[in-house]
Protein backbone atom coordinates (compact mmCIF):
# COMPACT_ATOMS: atom_id res chain seq x y z
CA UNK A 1 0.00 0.00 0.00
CA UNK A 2 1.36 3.33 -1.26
CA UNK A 3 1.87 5.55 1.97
CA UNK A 4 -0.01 9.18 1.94
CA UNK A 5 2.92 11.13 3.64
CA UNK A 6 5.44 13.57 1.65
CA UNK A 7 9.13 12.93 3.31
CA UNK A 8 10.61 16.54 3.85
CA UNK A 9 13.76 18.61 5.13
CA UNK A 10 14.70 21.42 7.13
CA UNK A 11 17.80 23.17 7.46
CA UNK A 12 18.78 23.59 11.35
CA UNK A 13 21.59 25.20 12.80
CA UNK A 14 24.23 23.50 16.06
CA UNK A 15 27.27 25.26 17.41
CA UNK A 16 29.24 22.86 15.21
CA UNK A 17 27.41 23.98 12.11
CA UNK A 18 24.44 23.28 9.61
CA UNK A 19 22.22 20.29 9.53
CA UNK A 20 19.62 18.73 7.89
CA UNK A 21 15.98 17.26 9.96
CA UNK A 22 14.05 14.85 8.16
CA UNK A 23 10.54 14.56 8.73
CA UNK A 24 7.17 13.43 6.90
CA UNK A 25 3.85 15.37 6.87
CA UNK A 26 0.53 13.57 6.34
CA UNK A 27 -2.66 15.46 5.51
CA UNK A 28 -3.17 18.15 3.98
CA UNK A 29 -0.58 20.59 3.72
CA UNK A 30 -2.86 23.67 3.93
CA UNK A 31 -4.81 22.17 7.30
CA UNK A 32 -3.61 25.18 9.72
CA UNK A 33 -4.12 22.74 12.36
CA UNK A 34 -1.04 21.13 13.00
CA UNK A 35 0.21 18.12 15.19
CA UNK A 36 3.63 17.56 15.65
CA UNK A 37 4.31 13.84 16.82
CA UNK A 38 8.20 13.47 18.11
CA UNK A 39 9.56 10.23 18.96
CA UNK A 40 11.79 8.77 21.65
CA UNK A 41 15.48 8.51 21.96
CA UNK A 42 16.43 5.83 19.55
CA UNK A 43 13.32 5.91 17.41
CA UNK A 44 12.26 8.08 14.45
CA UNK A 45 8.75 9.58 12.73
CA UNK A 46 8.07 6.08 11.40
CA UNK A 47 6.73 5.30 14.78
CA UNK A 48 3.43 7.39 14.30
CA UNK A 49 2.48 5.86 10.93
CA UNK A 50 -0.94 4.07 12.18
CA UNK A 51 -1.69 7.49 14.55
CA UNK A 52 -1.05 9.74 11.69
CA UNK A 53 -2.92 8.17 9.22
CA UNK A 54 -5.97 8.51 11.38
CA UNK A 55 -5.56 12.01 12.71
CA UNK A 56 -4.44 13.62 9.09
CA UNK A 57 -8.43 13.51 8.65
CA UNK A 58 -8.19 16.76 11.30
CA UNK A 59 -4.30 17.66 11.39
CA UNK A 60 -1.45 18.50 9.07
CA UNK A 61 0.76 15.91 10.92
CA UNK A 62 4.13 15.91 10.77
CA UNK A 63 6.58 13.23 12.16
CA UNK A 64 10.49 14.49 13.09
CA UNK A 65 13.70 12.51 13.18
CA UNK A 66 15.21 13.98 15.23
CA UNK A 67 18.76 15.07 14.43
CA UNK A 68 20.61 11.90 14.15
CA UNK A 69 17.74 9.44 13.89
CA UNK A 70 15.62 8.16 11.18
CA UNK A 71 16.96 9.66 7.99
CA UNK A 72 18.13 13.29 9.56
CA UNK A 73 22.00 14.02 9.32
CA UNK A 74 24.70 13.13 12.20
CA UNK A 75 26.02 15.87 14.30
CA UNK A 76 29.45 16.99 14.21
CA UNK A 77 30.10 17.25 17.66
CA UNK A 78 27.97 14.59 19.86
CA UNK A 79 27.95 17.19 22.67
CA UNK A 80 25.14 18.64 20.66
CA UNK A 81 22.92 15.77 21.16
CA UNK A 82 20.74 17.49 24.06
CA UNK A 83 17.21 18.42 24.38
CA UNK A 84 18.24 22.30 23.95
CA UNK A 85 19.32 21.23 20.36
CA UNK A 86 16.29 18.94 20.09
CA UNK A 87 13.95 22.50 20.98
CA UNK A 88 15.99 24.94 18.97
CA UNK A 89 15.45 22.26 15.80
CA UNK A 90 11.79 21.93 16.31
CA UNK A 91 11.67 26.01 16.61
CA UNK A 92 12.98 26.07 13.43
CA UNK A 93 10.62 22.99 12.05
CA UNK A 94 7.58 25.22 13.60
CA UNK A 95 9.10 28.47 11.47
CA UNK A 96 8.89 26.13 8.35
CA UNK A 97 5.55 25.11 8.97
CA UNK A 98 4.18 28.85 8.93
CA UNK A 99 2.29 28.30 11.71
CA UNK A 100 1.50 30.08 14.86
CA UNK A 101 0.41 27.37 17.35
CA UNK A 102 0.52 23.66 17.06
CA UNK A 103 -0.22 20.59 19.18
CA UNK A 104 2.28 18.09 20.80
CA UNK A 105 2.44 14.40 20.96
CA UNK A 106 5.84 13.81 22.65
CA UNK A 107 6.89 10.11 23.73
CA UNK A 108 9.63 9.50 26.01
CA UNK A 109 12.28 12.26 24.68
CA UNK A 110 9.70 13.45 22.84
CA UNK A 111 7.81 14.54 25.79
CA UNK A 112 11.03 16.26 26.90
CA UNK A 113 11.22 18.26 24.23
CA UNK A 114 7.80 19.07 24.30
CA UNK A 115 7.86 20.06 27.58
CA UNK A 116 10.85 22.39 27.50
CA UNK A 117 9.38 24.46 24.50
CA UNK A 118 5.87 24.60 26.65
CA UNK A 119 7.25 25.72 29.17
CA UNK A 120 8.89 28.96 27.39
CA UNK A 121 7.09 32.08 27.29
CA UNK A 122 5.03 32.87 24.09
CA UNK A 123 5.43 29.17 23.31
CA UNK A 124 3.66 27.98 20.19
CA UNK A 125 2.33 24.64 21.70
CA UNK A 126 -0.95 24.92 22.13
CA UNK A 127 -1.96 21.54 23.34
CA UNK A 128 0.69 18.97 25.05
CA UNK A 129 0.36 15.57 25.19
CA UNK A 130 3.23 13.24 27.27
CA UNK A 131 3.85 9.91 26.44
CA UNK A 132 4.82 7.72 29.03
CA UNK A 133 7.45 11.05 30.62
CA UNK A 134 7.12 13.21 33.29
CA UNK A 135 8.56 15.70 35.10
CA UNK A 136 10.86 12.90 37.14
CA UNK A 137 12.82 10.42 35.16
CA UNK A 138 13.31 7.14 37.49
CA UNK A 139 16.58 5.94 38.03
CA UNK A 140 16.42 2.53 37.32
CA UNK A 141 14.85 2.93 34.26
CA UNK A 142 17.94 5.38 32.78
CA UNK A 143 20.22 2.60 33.91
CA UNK A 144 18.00 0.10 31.63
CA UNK A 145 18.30 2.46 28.84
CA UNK A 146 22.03 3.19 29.60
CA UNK A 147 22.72 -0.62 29.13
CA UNK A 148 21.50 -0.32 25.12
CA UNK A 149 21.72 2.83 23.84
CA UNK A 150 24.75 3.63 21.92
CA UNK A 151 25.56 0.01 20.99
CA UNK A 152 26.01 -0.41 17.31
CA UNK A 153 25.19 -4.10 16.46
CA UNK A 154 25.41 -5.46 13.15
CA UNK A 155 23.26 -8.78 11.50
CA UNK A 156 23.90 -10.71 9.12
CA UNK A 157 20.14 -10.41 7.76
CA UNK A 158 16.93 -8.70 8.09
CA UNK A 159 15.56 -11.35 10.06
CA UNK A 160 17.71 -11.29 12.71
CA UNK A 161 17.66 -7.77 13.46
CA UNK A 162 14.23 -8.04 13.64
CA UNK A 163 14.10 -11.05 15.96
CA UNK A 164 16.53 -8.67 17.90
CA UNK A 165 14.07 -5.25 18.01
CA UNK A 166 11.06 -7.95 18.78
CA UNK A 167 12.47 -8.84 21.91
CA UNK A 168 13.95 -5.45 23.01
CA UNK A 169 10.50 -4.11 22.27
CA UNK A 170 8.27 -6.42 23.69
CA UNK A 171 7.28 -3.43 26.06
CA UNK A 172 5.68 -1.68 23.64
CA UNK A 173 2.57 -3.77 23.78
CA UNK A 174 0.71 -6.00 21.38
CA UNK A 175 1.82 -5.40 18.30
CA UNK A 176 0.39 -7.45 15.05
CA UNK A 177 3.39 -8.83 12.79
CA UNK A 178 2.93 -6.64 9.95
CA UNK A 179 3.47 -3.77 12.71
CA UNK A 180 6.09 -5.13 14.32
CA UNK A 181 7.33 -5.92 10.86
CA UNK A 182 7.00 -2.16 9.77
CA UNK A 183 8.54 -1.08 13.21
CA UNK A 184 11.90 -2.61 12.40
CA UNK A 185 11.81 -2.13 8.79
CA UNK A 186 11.75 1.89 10.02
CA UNK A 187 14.73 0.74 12.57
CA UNK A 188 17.39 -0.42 10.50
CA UNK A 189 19.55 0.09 7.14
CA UNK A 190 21.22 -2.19 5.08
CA UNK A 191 25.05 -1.01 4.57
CA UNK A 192 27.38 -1.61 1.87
CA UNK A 193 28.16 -4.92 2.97
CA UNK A 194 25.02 -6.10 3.39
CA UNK A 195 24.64 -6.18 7.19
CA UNK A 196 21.78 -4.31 9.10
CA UNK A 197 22.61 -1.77 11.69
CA UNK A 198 20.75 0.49 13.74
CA UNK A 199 18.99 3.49 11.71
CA UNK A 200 20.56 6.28 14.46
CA UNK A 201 24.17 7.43 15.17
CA UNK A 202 25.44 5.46 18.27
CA UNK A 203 27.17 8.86 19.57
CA UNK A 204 23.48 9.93 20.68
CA UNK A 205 24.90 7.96 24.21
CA UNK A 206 27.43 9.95 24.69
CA UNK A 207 25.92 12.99 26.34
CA UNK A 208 23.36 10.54 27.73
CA UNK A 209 25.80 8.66 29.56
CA UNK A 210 27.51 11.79 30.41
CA UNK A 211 24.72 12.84 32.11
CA UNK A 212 24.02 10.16 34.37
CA UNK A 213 27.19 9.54 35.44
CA UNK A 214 27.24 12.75 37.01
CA UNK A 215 23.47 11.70 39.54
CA UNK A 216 24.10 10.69 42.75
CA UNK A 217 23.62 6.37 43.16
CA UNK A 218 19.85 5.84 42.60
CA UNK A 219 18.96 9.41 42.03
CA UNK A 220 16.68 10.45 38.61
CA UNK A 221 16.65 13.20 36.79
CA UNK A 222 14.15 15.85 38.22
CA UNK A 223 11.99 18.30 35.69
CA UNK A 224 9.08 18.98 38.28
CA UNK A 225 10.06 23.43 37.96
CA UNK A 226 10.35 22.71 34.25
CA UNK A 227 6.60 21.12 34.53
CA UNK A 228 5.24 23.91 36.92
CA UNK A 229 6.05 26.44 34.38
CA UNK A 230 3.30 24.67 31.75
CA UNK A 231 0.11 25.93 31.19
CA UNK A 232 -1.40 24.91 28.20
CA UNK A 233 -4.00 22.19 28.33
CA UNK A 234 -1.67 18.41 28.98
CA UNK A 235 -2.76 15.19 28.21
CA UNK A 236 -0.18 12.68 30.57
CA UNK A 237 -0.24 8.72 29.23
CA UNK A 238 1.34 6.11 31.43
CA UNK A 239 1.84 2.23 29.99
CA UNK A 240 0.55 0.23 32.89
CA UNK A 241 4.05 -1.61 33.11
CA UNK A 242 5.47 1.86 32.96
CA UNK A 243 9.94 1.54 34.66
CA UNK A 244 10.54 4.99 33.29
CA UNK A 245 6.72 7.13 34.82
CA UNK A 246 5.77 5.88 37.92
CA UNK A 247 2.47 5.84 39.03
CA UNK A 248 3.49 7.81 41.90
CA UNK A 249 4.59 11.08 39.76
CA UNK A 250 2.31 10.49 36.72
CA UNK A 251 -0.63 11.44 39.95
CA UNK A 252 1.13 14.07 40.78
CA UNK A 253 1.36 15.32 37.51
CA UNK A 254 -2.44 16.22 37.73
CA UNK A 255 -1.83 17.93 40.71
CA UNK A 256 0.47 20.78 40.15
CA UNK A 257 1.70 22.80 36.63
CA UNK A 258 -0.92 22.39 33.87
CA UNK A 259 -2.44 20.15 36.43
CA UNK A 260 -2.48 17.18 33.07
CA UNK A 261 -5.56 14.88 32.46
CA UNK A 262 -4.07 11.70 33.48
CA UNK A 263 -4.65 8.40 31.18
CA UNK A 264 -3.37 5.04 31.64
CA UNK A 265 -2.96 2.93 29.03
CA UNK A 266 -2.99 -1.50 29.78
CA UNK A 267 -0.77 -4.16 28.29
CA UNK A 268 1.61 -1.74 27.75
CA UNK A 269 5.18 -0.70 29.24
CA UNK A 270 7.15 2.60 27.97
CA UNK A 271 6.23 3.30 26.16
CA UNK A 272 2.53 3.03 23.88
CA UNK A 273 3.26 3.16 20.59
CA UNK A 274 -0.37 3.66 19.36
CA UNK A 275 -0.77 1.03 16.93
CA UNK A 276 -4.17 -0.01 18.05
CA UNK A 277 -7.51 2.18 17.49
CA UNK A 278 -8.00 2.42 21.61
CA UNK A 279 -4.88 3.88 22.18
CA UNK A 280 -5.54 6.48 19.38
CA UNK A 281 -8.78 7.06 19.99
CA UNK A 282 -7.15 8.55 23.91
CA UNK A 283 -4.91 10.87 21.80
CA UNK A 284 -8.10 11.68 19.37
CA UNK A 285 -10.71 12.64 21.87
CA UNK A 286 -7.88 15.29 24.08
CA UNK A 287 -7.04 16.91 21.23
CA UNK A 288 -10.05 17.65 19.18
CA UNK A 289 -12.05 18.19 22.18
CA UNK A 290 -13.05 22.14 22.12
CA UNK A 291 -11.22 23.02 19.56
């Protein structure tokens, strides 16, 4: 089936110089309402396909990679890759758009971007939605990411990484095998020797790792001023098997800031990749509601 997205660039700006962001827009390219769907840290816009092929019926939607996912460009310095790169890019994505407001989808990362560029003054974000991220980031959970991100594995055949981003996956909930098919068809390249790698640049851990090594043992990374400062209307999703949002914070999340609608979402870890018409459905109702 012949997709209904355009695939589209942007030129964005680092200290270390000029890059390209990928993304793909579905809809109508004159809908002045505009959802902007970012994904997590080693993912890319190909995780939104089933979401934005329903919501393009009210939304221009478009679907980042962020810089050095998907098919955007590598940095030149990996000190770069950090959420006040990730916000500057999307500031400049917005500017392309010709927009004044949009709405926000943001899962894991995604979220964190989101919530940084809500939280600015003026901000064009008009309606925020968190996926499976809050305004504390549990420790064991970074660990867990820690252990994976920045490997570079290679397979001898498509097969095998897939059996490979199966398993690591399994948390994202039920899949069907032509999604979990198209999920690591979007993950992985072939390169010139025929072996499949990992469709991101490995540096991405580098500040990552950086970063945690400098927490106290057992402490997470805490966001809760960054949250107070939101006020827009906030959707917060939590996978039921959520390591990353506890249950704990995701309540408190309705309680203080943009005090967030709170949904959680079963059979599901971190995060929900929204590949079933329930799960959607949660994302269509908050953001066409009143508007």
């Amino acid at each position: 089936m012949k997709e209904s997205f355009q695939s589209q660039r942007v030129q964005c700006l680092s200290p270390s110089g000029l890059h390209h962001m990928h993304y793909y827009q579905w809809g109508a390219a004159d809908n002045p309402r505009v959802l902007i769907c970012v994904h997590g840290l080693t993912r890319n816009g190909r995780d939104f396909d089933d979401l934005a092929r329903t919501l393009a019926a009210h939304y221009r939607v478009i679907c980042p990679d962020v810089v050095g996912r998907g098919l955007s460009e590598h940095l030149r310095d990996a000190t770069n890759y950090a959420i006040t790169q990730y916000v500057a890019d999307m500031v400049t994505l917005i500017a392309r758009l010709d927009v004044e407001s949009v709405d926000w989808l943001g899962t894991s990362m995604g979220g964190l971007i989101g919530m940084a560029l809500a939280a600015q003054p003026q901000t064009p974000i008009r309606r925020l939605i968190l996926n499976d991220v809050g305004p504390y980031l549990d420790a064991s959970a970074l660990q867990r990411i820690a252990a994976y991100v920045g490997e570079d594995p290679c397979w001898p055949s498509f097969a095998a990484a897939h059996a490979t981003i199966q398993a690591v996956s399994a948390s994202f909930g039920n899949l069907s095998p032509a999604q979990w098919q198209a999920l690591s068809a979007s993950s992985v390249y072939e390169d010139a020797a025929g072996h499949y790698r990992f469709r991101y640049d490995p540096r991405i851990a580098e500040p990552f790792k950086a970063q945690l090594a400098a927490l106290a043992p057992g402490e997470g990374i805490d966001l809760w001023p960054l949250y107070a400062a939101i006020a827009c209307p906030t959707l917060a999703i939590r996978g039921v098997n959520s390591d990353l949002l506890s249950r704990e914070n995701w309540r408190r999340m309705a309680e203080c800031g943009p005090r967030a609608q709170l949904v959680e979402l079963p059979e599901v870890g971190h995060a929900p990749m929204f590949h079933d018409a329930a799960q959607i459905a949660v994302v269509e109702n908050f953001l066409c509601a009143k508007y």
